[in-house]
C-alpha atoms as a PDB file:
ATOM      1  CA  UNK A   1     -73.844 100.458  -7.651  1.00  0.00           C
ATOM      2  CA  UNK A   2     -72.678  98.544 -10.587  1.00  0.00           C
ATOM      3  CA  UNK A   3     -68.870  97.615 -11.326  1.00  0.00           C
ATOM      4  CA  UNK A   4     -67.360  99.331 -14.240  1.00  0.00           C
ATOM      5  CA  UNK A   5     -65.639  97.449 -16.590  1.00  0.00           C
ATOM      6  CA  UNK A   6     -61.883  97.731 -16.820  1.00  0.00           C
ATOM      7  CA  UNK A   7     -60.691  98.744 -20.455  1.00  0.00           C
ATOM      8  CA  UNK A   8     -57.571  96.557 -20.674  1.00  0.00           C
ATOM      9  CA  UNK A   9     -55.928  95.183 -23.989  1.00  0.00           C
ATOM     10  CA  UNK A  10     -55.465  91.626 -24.784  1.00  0.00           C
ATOM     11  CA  UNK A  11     -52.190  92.167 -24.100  1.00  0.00           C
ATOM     12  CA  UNK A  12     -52.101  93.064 -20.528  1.00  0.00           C
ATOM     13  CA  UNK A  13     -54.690  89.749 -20.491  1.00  0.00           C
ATOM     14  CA  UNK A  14     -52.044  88.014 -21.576  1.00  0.00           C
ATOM     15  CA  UNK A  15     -48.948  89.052 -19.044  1.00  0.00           C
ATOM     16  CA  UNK A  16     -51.433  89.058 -16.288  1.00  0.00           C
ATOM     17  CA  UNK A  17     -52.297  85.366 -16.973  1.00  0.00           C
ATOM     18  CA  UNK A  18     -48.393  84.891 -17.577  1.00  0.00           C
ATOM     19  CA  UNK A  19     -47.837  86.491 -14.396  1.00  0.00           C
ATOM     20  CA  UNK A  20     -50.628  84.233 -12.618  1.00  0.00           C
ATOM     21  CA  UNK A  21     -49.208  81.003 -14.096  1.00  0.00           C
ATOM     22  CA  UNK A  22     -45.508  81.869 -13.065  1.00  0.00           C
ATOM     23  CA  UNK A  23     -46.658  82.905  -9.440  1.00  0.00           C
ATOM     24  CA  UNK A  24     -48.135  78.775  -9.349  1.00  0.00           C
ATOM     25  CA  UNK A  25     -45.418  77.679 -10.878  1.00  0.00           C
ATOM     26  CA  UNK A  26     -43.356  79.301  -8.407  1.00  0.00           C
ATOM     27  CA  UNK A  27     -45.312  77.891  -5.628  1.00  0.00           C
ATOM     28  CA  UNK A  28     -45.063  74.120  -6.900  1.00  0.00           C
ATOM     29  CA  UNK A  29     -41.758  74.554  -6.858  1.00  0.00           C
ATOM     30  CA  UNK A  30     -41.282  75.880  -3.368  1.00  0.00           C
ATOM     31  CA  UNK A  31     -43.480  73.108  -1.892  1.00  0.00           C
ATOM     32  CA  UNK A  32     -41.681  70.621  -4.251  1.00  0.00           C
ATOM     33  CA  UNK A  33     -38.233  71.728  -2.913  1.00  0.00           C
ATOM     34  CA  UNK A  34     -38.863  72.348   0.718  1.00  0.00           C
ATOM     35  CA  UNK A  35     -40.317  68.495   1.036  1.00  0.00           C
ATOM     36  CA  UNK A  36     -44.116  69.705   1.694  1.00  0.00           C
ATOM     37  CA  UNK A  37     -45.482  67.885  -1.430  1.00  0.00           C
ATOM     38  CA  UNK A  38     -46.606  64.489  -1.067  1.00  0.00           C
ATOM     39  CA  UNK A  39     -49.570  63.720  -3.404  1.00  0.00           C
ATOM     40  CA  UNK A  40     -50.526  64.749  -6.823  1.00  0.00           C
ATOM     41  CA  UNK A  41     -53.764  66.583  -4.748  1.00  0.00           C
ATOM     42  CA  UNK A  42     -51.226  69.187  -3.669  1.00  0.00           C
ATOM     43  CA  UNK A  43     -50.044  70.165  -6.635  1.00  0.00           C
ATOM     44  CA  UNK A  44     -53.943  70.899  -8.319  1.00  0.00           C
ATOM     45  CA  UNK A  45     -55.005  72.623  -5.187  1.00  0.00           C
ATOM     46  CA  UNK A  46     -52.613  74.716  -7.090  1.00  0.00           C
ATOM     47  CA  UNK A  47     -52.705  74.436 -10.508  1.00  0.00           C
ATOM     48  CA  UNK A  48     -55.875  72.385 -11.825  1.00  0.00           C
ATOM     49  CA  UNK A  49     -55.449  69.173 -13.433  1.00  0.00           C
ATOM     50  CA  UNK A  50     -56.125  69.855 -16.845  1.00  0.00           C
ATOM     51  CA  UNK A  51     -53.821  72.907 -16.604  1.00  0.00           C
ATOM     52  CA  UNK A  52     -50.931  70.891 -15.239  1.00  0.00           C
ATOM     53  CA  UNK A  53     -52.002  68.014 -18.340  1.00  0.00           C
ATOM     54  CA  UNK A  54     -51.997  70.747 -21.190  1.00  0.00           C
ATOM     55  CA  UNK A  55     -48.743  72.286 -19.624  1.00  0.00           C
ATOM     56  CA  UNK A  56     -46.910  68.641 -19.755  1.00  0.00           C
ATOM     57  CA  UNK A  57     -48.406  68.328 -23.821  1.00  0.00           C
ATOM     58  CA  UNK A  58     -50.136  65.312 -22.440  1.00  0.00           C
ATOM     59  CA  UNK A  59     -54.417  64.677 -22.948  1.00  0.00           C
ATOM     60  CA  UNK A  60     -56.247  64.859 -19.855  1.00  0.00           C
ATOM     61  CA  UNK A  61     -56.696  60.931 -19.688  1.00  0.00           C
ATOM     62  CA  UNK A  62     -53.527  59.975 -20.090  1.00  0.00           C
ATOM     63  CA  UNK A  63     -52.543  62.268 -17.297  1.00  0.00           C
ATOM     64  CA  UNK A  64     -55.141  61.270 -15.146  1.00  0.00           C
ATOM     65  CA  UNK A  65     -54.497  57.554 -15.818  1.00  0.00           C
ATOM     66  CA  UNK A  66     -50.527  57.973 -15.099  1.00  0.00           C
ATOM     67  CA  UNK A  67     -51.500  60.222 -11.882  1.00  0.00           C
ATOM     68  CA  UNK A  68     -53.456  56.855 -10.151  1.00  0.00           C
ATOM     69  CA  UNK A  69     -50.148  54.794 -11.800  1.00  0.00           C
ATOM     70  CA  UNK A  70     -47.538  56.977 -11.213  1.00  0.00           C
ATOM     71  CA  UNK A  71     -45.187  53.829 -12.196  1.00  0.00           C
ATOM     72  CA  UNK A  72     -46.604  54.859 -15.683  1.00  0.00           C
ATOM     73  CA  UNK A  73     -44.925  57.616 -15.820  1.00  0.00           C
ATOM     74  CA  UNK A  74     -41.819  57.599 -18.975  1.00  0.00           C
ATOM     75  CA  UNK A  75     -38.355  59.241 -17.749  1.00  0.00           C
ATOM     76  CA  UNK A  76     -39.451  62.041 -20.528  1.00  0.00           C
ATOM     77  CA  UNK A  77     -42.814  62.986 -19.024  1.00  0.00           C
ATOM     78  CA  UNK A  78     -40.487  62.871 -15.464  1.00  0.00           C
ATOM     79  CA  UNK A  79     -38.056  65.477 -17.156  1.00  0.00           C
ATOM     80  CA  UNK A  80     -40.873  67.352 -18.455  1.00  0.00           C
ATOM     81  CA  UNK A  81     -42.556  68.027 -15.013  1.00  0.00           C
ATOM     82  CA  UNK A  82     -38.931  68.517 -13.351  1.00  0.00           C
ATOM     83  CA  UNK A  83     -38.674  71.209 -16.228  1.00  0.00           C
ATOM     84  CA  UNK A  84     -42.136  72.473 -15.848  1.00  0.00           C
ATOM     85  CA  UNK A  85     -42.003  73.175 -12.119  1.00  0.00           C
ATOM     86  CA  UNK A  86     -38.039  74.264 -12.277  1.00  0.00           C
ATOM     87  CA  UNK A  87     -36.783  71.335  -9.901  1.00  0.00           C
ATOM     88  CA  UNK A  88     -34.341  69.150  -9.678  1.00  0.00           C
ATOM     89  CA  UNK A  89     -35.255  65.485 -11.305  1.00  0.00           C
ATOM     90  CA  UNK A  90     -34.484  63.802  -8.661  1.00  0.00           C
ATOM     91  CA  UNK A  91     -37.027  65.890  -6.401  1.00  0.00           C
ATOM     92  CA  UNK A  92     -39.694  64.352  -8.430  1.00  0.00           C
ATOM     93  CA  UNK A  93     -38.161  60.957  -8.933  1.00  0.00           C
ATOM     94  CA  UNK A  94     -37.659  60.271  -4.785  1.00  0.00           C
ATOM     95  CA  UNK A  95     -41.735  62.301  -5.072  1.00  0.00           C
ATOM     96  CA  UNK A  96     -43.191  59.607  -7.847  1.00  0.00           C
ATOM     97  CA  UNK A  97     -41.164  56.572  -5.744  1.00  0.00           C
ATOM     98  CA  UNK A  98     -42.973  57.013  -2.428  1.00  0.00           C
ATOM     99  CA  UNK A  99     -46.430  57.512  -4.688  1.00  0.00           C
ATOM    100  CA  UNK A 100     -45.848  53.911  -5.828  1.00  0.00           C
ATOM    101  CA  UNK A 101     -44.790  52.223  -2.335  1.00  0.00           C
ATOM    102  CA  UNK A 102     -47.217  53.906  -0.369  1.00  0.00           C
ATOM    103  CA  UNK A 103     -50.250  53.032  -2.918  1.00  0.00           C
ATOM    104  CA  UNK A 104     -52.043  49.511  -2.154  1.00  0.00           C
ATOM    105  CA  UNK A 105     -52.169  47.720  -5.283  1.00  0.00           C
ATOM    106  CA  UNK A 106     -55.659  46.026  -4.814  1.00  0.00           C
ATOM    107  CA  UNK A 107     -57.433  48.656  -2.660  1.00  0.00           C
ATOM    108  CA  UNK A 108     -56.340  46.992   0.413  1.00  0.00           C
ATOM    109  CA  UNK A 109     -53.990  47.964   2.422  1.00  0.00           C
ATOM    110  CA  UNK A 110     -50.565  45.208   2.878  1.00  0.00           C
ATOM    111  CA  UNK A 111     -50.582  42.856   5.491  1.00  0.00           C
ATOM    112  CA  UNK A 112     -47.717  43.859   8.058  1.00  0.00           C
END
C-alpha cells in the first residue's frame, strides 16, 4: 500500500528543519560541555561537514583545510563556533589545543 503524501506548508518545512538543526545544535553542545568531544569526526557524526562550514560563513575548503590544521583556525572563526554551538570559548580553545598536540606533524608519530 502506497504512502500518502503529507500536505504540509513551507512553513512548517521550515520550523521543522529549525527544530532539527536546534536539536544538533543542542547535542554538540552537550558533548562539547560534558568533555565527550575529542575530534572534529564527532561533531559531523552530528551535523555534516558542509552544514557545520555554511553555519560558520566559511567555504567548504577552507573549513576542511583548517579542520586537518586546526592551528589555522583565527580567534574569530574560534568565537564563531563557541557562538554557534552555545559554549564557552574556552571549551573549544582547551578542544582545538589538544587537536594540535596530539596530531603528528609529518604522519609519523614523535619519538618518545
Amino acid at each position: 500500500m502506497p504512502r500518502k503524501k503529507k500536505n504540509i506548508s513551507e512553513k512548517e518545512k521550515k520550523q521543522e528543519e529549525l527544530r532539527k538543526r536546534q536539536h544538533k545544535l543542542n547535542s554538540i553542545k552537550t558533548d562539547f560541555e560534558a568533555g565527550r568531544i575529542k575530534s572534529f569526526e564527532q561533531v559531523f557524526a552530528v551535523m555534516v561537514e558542509s552544514r557545520v562550514a555554511a553555519e560558520l560563513r566559511m567555504g567548504f575548503v577552507t573549513f576542511r583545510n583548517k579542520v586537518n590544521n586546526p592551528g589555522d583556525f583565527t580567534t574569530n572563526e574560534l568565537i564563531r563556533i563557541a557562538e554557534l554551538f552555545d559554549v564557552d570559548i574556552n571549551i573549544i580553545l582547551k578542544f582545538i589545543f589538544s587537536l594540535i598536540n596530539h596530531k603528528p606533524k609529518s604522519g609519523k608519530l614523535d619519538p618518545i
